[in-house]
Protein backbone atom coordinates (compact mmCIF):
# COMPACT_ATOMS: atom_id res chain seq x y z
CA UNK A 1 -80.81 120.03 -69.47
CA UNK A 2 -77.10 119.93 -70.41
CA UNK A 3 -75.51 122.96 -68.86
CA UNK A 4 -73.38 123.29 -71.69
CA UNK A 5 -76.85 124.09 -73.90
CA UNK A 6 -78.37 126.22 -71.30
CA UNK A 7 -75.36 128.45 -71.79
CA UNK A 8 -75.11 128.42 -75.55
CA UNK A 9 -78.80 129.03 -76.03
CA UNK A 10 -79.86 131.39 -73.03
CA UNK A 11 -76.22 132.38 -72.29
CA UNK A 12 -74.95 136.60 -73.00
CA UNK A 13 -75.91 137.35 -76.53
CA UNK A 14 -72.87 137.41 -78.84
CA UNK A 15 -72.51 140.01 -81.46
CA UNK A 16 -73.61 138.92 -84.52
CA UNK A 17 -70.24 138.46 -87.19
CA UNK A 18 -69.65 141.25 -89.41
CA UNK A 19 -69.60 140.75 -93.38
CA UNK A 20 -67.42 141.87 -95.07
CA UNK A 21 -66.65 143.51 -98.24
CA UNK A 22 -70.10 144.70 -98.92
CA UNK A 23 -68.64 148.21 -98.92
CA UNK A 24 -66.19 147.56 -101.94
CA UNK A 25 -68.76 145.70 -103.68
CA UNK A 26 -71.26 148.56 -103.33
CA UNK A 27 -68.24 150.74 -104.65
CA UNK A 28 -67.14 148.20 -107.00
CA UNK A 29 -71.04 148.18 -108.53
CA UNK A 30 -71.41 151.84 -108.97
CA UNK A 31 -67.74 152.41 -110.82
CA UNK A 32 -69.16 149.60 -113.19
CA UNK A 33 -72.27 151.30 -113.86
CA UNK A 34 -70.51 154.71 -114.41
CA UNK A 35 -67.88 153.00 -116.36
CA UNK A 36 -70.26 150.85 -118.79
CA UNK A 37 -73.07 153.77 -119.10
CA UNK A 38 -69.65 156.32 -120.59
CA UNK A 39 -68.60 153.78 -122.68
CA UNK A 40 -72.22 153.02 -124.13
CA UNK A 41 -72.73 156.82 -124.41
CA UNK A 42 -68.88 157.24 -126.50
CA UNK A 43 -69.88 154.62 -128.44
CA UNK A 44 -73.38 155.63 -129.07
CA UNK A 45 -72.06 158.98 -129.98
CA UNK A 46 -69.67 158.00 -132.07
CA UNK A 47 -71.97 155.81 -134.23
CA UNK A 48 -74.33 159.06 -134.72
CA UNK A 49 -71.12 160.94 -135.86
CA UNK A 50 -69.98 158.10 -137.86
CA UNK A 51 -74.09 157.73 -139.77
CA UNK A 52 -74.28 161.43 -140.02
CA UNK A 53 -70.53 161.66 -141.80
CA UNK A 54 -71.99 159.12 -144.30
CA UNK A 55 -75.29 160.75 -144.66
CA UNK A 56 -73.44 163.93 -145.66
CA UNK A 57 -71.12 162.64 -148.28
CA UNK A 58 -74.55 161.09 -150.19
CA UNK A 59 -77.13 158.93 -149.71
CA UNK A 60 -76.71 155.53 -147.70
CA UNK A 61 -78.01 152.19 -147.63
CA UNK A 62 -77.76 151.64 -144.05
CA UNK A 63 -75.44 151.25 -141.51
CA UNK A 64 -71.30 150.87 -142.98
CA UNK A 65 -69.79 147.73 -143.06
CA UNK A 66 -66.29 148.61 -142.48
CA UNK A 67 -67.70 149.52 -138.45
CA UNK A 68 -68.80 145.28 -138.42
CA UNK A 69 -65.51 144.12 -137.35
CA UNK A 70 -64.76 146.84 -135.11
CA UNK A 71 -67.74 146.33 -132.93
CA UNK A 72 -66.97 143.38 -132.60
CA UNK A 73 -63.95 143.42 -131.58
CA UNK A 74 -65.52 145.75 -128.71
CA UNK A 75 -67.66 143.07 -127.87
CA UNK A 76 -65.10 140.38 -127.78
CA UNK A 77 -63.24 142.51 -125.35
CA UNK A 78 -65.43 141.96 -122.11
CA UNK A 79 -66.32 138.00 -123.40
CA UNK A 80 -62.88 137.62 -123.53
CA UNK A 81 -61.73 138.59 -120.30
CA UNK A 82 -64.96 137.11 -118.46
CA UNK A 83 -63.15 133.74 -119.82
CA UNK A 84 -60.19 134.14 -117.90
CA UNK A 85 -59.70 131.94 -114.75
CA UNK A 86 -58.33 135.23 -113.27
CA UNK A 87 -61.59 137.22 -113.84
CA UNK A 88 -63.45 134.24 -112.74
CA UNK A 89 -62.23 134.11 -109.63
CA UNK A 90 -63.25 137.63 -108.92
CA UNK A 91 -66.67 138.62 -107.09
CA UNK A 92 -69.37 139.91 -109.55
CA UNK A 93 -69.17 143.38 -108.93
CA UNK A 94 -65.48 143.57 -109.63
CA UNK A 95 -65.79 141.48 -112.57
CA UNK A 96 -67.93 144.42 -113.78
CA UNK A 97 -65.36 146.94 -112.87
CA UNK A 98 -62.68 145.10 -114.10
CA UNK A 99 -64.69 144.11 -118.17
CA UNK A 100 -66.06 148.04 -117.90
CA UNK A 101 -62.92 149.34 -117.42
CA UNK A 102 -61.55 147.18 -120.24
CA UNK A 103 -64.24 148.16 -122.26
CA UNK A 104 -64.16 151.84 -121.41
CA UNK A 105 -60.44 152.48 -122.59
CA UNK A 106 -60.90 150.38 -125.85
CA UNK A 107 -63.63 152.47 -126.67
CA UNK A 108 -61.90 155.71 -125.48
CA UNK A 109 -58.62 153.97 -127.98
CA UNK A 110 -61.80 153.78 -130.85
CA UNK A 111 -62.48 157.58 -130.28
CA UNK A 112 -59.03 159.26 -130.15
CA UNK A 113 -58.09 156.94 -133.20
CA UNK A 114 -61.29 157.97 -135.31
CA UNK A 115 -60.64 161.74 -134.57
CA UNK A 116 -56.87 161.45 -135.42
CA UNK A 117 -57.12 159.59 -138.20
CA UNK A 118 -60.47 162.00 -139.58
């Protein structure tokens, strides 16, 4: 036998190489889940607030139209920046961060501009 392949195989056991980043990913995951679930919940509450200001002023025939274009416009938010070579680039978990962040202030713009502007 090679002496060479003696050593590498029965040789003083190396520590096995570290991997990194799983830490910020793990971080990276959870600030994406907190960040999408408030956003959700804003805009969830702000639809109820929106069905029940429509409800009170008479009866309705569903859900307004003039909230269409707006949610939307939400949604185009996070499938626009997931299009970006920039984005794309990133690891999944900060993609997440990055389109629930994005997602998180345009929805917190939607609720400071409906209760201004009620």
């Amino acid at each position: 036998m090679n002496p060479d392949t003696y050593a590498a195989l029965y040789g003083p056991g190396r520590p096995a190489a570290r991997r990194r980043g799983t830490e910020v990913a793990v971080v990276a995951g959870v600030l994406a889940g907190v960040l999408w679930a408030m956003a959700l919940l804003v805009l969830a509450c702000l639809g109820f607030l929106t069905l029940w200001a429509e409800a009170d002023v008479g009866p309705t025939d569903g859900i307004p139209l003039r909230w269409v274009p707006i949610v939307l416009a939400i949604a185009a938010v996070p499938i626009g920046l997931l299009c970006t070579p920039a984005v794309r680039r990133l690891t999944i978990a900060v993609r997440a961060l990055v389109t629930g962040l994005a997602t998180f202030l345009t929805v917190i713009g939607l609720a400071v501009w409906t209760f201004v502007h009620s």
